[in-house]
Protein backbone atom coordinates (compact mmCIF):
# COMPACT_ATOMS: atom_id res chain seq x y z
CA UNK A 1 12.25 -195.42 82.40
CA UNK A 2 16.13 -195.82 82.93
CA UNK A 3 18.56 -193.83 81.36
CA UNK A 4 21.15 -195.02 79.24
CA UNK A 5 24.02 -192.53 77.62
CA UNK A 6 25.78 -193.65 74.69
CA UNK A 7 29.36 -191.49 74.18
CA UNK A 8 31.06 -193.70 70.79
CA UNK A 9 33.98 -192.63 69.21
CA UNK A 10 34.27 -193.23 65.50
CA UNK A 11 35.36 -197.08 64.58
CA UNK A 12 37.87 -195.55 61.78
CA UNK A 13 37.52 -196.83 58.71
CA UNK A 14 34.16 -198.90 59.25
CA UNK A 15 31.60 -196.42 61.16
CA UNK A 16 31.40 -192.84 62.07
CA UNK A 17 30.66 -192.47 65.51
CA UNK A 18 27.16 -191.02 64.65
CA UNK A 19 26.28 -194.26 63.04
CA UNK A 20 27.85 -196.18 66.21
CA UNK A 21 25.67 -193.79 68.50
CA UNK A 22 22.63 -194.61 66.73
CA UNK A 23 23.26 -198.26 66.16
CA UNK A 24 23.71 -198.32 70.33
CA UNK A 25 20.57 -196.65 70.98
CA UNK A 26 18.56 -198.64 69.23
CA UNK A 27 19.94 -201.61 71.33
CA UNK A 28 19.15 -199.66 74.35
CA UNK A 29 15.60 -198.26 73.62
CA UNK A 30 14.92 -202.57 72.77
CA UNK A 31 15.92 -202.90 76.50
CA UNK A 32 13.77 -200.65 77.59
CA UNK A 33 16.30 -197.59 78.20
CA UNK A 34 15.37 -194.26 77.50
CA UNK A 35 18.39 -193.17 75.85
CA UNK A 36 20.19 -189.77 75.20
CA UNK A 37 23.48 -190.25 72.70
CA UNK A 38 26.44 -188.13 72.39
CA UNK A 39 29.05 -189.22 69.57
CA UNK A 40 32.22 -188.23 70.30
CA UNK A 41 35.13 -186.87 69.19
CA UNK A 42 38.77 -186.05 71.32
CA UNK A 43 39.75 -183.62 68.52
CA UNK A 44 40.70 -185.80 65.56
CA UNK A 45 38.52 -187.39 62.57
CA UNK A 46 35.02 -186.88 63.27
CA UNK A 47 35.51 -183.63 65.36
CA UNK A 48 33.72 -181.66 62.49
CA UNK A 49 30.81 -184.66 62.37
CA UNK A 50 29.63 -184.36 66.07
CA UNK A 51 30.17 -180.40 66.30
CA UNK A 52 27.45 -180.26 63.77
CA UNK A 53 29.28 -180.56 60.30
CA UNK A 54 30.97 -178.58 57.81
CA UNK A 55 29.26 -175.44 56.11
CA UNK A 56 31.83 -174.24 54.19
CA UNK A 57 34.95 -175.46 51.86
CA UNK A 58 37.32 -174.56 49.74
CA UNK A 59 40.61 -176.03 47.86
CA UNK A 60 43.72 -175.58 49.91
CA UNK A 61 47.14 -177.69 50.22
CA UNK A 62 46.90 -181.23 51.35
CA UNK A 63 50.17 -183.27 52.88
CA UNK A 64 51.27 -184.17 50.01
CA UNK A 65 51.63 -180.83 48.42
CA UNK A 66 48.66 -181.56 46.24
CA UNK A 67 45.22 -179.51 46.50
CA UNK A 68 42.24 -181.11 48.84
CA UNK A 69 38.77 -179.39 49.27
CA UNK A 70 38.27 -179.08 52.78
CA UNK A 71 35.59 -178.49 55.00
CA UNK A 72 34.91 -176.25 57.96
CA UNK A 73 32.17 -174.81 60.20
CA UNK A 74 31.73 -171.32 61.10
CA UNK A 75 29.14 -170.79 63.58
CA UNK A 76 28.44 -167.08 64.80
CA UNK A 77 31.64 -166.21 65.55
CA UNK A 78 33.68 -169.68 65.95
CA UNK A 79 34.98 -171.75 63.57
CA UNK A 80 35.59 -175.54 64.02
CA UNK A 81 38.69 -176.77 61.91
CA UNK A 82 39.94 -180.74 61.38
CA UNK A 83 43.24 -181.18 60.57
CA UNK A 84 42.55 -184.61 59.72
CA UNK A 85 40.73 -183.45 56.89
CA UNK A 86 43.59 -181.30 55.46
CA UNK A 87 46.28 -183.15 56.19
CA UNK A 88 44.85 -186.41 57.80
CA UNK A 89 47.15 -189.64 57.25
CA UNK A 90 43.94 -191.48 55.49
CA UNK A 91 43.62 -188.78 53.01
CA UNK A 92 47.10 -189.40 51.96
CA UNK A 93 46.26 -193.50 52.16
CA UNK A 94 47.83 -193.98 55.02
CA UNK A 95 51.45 -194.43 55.92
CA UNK A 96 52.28 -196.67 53.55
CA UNK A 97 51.67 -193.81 51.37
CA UNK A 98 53.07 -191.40 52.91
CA UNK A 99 55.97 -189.01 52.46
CA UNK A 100 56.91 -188.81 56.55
CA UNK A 101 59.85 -185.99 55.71
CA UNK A 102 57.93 -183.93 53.53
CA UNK A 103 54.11 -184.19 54.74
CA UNK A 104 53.09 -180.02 55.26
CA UNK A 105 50.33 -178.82 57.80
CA UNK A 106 50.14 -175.86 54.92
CA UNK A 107 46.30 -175.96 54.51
CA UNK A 108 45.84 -176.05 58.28
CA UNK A 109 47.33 -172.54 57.84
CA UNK A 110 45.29 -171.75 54.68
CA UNK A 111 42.03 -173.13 56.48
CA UNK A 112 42.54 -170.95 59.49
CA UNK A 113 43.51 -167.80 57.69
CA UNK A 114 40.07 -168.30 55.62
CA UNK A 115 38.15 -168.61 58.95
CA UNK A 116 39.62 -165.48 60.23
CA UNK A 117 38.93 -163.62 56.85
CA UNK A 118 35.32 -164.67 56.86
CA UNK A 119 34.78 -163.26 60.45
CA UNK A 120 35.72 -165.76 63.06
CA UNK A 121 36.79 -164.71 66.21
CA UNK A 122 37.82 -167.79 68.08
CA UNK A 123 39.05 -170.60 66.15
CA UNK A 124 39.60 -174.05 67.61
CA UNK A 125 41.97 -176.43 65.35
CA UNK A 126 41.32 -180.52 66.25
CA UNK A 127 44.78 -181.91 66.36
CA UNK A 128 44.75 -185.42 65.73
CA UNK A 129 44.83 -187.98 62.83
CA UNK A 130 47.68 -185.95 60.98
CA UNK A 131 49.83 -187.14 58.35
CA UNK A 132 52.57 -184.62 59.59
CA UNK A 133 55.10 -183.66 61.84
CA UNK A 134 56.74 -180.49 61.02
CA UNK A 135 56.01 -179.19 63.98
CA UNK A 136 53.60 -176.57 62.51
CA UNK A 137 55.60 -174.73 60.33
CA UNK A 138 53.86 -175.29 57.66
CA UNK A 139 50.57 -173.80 58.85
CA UNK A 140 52.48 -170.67 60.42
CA UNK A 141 54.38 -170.10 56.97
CA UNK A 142 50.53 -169.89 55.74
CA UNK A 143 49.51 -167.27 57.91
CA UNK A 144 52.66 -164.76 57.73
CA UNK A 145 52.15 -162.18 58.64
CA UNK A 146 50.55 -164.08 62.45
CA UNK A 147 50.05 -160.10 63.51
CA UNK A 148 47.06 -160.89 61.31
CA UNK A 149 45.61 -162.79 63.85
CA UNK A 150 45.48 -160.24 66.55
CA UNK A 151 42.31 -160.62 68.52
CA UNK A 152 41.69 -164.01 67.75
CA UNK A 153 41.04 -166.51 70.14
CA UNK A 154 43.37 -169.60 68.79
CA UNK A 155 42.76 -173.35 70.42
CA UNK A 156 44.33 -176.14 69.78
CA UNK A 157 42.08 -179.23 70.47
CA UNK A 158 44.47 -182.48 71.54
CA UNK A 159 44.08 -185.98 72.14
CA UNK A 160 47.81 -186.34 73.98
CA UNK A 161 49.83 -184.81 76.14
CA UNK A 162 53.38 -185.25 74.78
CA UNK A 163 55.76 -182.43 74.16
CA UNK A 164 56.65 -180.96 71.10
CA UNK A 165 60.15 -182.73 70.34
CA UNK A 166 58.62 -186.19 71.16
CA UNK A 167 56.11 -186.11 68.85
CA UNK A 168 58.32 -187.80 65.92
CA UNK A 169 59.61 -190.86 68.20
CA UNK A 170 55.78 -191.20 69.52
CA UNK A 171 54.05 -190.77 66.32
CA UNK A 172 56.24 -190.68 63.07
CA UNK A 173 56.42 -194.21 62.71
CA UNK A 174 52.73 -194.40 62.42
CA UNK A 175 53.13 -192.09 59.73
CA UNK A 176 55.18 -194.26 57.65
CA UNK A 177 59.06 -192.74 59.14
CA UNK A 178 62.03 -195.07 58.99
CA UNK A 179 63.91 -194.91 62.11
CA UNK A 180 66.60 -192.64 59.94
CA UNK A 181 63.80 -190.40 59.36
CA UNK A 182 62.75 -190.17 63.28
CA UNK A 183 66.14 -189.09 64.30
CA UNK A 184 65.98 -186.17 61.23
CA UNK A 185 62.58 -185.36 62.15
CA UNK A 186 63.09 -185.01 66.08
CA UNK A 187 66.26 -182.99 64.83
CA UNK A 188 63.90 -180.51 63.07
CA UNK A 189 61.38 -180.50 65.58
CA UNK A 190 64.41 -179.71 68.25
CA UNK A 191 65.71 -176.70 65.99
CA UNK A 192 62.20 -175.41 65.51
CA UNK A 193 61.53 -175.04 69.40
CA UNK A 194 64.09 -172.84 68.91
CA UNK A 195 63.19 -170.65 65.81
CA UNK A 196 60.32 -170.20 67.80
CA UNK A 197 61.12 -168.98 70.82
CA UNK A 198 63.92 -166.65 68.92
CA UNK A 199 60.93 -165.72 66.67
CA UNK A 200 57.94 -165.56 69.07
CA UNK A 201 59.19 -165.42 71.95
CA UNK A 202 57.53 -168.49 73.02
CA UNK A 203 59.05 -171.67 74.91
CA UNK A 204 56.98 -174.45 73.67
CA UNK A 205 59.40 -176.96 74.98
CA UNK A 206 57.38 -178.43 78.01
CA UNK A 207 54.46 -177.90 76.67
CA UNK A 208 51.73 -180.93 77.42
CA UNK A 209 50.06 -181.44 74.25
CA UNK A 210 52.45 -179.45 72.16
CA UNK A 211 53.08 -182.28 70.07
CA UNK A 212 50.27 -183.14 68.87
CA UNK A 213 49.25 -183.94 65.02
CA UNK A 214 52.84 -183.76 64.73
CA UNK A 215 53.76 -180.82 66.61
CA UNK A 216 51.27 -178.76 65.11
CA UNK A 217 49.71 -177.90 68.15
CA UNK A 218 53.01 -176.57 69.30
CA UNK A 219 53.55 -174.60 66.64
CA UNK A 220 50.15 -172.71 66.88
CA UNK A 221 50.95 -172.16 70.38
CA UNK A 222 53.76 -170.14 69.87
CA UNK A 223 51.97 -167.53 67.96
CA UNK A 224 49.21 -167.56 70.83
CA UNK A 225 47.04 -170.80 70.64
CA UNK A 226 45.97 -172.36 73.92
CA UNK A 227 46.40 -175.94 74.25
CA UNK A 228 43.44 -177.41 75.78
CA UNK A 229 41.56 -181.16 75.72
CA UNK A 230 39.91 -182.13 72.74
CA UNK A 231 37.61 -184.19 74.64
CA UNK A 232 36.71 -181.00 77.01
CA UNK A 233 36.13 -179.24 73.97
CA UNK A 234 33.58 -181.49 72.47
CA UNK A 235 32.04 -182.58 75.83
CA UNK A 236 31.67 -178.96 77.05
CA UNK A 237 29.92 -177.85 73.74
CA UNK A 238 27.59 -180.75 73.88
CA UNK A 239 26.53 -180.86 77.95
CA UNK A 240 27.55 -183.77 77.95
CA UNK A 241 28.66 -183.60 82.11
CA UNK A 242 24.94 -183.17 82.67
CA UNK A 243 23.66 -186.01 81.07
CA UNK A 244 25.91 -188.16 82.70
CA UNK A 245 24.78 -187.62 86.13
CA UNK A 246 21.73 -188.67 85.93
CA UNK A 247 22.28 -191.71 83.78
CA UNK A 248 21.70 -195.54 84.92
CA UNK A 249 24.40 -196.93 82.42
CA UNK A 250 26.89 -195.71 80.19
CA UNK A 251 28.06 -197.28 76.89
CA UNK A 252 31.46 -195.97 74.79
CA UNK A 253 33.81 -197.60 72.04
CA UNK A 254 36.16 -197.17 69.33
CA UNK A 255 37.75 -199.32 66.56
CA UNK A 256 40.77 -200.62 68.49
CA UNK A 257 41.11 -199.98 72.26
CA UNK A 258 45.04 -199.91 73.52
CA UNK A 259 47.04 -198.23 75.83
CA UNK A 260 46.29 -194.55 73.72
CA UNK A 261 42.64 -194.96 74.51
CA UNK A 262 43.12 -194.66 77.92
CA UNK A 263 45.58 -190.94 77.99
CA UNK A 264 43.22 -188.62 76.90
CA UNK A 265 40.95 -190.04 74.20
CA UNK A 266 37.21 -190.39 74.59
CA UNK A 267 37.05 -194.22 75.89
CA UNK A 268 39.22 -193.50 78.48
CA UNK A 269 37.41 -189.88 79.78
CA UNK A 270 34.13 -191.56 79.18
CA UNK A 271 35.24 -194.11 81.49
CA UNK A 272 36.56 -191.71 84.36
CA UNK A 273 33.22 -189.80 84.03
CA UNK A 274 31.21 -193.22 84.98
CA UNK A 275 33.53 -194.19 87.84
CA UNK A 276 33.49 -190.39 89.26
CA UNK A 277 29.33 -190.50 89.31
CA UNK A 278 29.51 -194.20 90.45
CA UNK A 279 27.64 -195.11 87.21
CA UNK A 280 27.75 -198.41 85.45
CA UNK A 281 29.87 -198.74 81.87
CA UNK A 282 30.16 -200.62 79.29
CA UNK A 283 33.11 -200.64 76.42
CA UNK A 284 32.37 -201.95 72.74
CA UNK A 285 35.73 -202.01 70.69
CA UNK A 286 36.30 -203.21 67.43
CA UNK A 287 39.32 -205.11 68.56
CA UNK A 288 41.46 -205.24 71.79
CA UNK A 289 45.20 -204.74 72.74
CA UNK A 290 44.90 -208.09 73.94
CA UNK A 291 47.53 -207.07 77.15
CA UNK A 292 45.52 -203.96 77.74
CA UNK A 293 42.31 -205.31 78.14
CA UNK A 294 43.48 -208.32 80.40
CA UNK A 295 45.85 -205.94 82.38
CA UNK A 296 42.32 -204.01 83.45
CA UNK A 297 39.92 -204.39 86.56
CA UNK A 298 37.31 -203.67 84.53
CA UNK A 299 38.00 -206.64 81.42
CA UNK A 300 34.64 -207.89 82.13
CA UNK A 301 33.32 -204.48 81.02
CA UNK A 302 35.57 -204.26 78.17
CA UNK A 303 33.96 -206.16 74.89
CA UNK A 304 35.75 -206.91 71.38
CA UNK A 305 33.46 -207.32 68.14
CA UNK A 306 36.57 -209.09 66.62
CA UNK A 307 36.67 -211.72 69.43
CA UNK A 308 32.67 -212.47 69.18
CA UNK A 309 31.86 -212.42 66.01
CA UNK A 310 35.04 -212.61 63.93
CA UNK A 311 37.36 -210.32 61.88
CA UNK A 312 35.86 -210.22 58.68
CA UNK A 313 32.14 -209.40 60.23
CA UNK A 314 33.81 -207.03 62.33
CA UNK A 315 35.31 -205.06 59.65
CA UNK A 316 32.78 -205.20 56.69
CA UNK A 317 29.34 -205.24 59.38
CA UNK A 318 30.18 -203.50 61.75
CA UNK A 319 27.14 -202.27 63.09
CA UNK A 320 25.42 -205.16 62.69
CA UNK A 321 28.16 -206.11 65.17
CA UNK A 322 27.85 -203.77 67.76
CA UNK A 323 24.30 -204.34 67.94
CA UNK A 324 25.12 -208.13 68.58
CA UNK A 325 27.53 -207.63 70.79
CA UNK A 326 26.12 -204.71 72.72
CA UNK A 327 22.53 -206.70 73.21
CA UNK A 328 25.12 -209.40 74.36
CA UNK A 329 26.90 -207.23 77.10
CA UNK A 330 23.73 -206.15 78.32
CA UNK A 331 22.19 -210.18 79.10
CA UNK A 332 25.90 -210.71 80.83
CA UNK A 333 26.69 -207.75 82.88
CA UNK A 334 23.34 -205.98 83.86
């Protein structure tokens, strides 16, 4: 039999990318592909899903100031934390929602500082869906004294590479900031680079990744986090490498493919993985950047459930949809 290899990220809001995995491989194994699936995750929403899921919880502070349980895995002696499900911008309902000046990576703090007390050793934070941007402080407020966390192994998992200070003109706006509030923000985010490297001893400044989930990962880095690729993170844990060398075709998505999805996040490493082992692709999306997708070589490759079967199916079946438009793909391509 061929081998297939199905690497989804979520489709937020509609599917997990679990569900999208599965919903894939049954395509596939119709087509006669023996198939081995891999969701994925570059370190926001869904990073505690495809590591294996949360095993413990407990109350801590959300964004908003207000209490959230949270989840987080401890396994042996590593412990998998989401931001997005502390302070994640859909937990707050999005930015519309949101209070851009005063959202708090607090629990982040309080989630890591539980980890540590319940015997983890490494700890590797997924920076990416935040409501935030205060550049970490909040977290590292949470964990005073950080002398605490001597001889732990602190990562911060990233789906960008900005620096620290951009992260507010990048980002904020997503978040629900006025311009007024992106000037004050990248103010505080300027003055904090240097708190920190008067405090720590640190120069965050040029940092690649530093500003993720609003400068958060930044912020841990000053008291000793390494910055490293979400997607590596996940990938590595999983084997995924292996798998794809020996697979006939490859099949990724996400909800809504734009310029982001190719800097970092999992369609876009997915998709360098195929073309460095020479191995077919396809790309299910639940809607396109219409510019993005046309300004590619590889359009043809690149499918929208939105532009074959409609918005509203899209939205409220959507893996219904990818089935139909993945079994679709597979007549016209292969």
């Amino acid at each position: 039999m061929i081998r297939a290899l199905v690497a989804p990220d979520k489709f937020r809001g509609t599917a997990s990318a679990s569900q999208v995995a599965r919903s894939m491989a049954e395509v596939l194994e119709s087509a006669g592909y023996e198939v081995e699936a891999f969701p994925m995750s570059d370190g926001g929403e869904g990073l505690l899903e495809v590591l294996g899921g949360a095993n413990r919880s407990l109350s801590v502070t959300g964004a908003n100031g207000g209490k959230v349980v949270a989840g987080y895995r401890l396994d042996g002696g590593t412990a998998i934390i989401e931001m997005a499900a502390v302070a994640g911008l859909s937990l707050v309902g999005g930015a519309e929602h949101n209070d851009a000046m005063a959202a708090s990576t607090r629990g982040v703090g309080e989630l890591i500082k539980a980890a540590v007390f319940a015997g983890a050793k490494t700890v590797i934070v997924g920076c990416g869906g935040s409501a935030t941007t205060d550049g970490g402080l909040g977290a590292l407020e949470a964990l005073e004294p950080v002398v605490r966390l001597k001889g732990i192994e602190l990562v911060a998992a990233v789906d960008v590479e900005i620096v620290f200070r951009e992260a507010a003109k990048v980002f904020a706006p997503q978040k629900g900031a006025s311009m007024a509030e992106v000037r004050l923000l990248t103010q505080r985010l300027e003055a904090l680079e240097k708190l920190y490297l008067r405090r720590f001893g640190v120069d965050i400044s040029s940092l690649k990744g530093g500003g993720a989930a609003g400068g958060l990962a930044g912020g841990l880095a000053a008291i000793g986090a390494r910055i490293v690729s979400g997607f590596d993170v996940v990938s590595e844990r999983l084997g995924l490498h292996e798998s794809v060398e020996s697979a006939s075709l490859i099949v990724t998505g996400e909800g809504y493919l734009d310029w982001q999805s190719f800097n970092g996040k999992v369609v876009g490493r997915i998709v360098s993985l195929a073309l460095d082992h020479s191995v077919p692709y396809l790309v299910l999306a639940g809607d396109c950047d219409p510019e993005v997708r046309n300004s590619r070589a590889d359009c043809s490759r690149i499918f929208s459930l939105v532009a074959q079967v409609g918005e509203e199916k899209a939205f409220t079946e959507t893996l219904k949809s990818v089935e139909f438009v993945l079994a679709s793909a597979l007549r016209s391509e292969l």
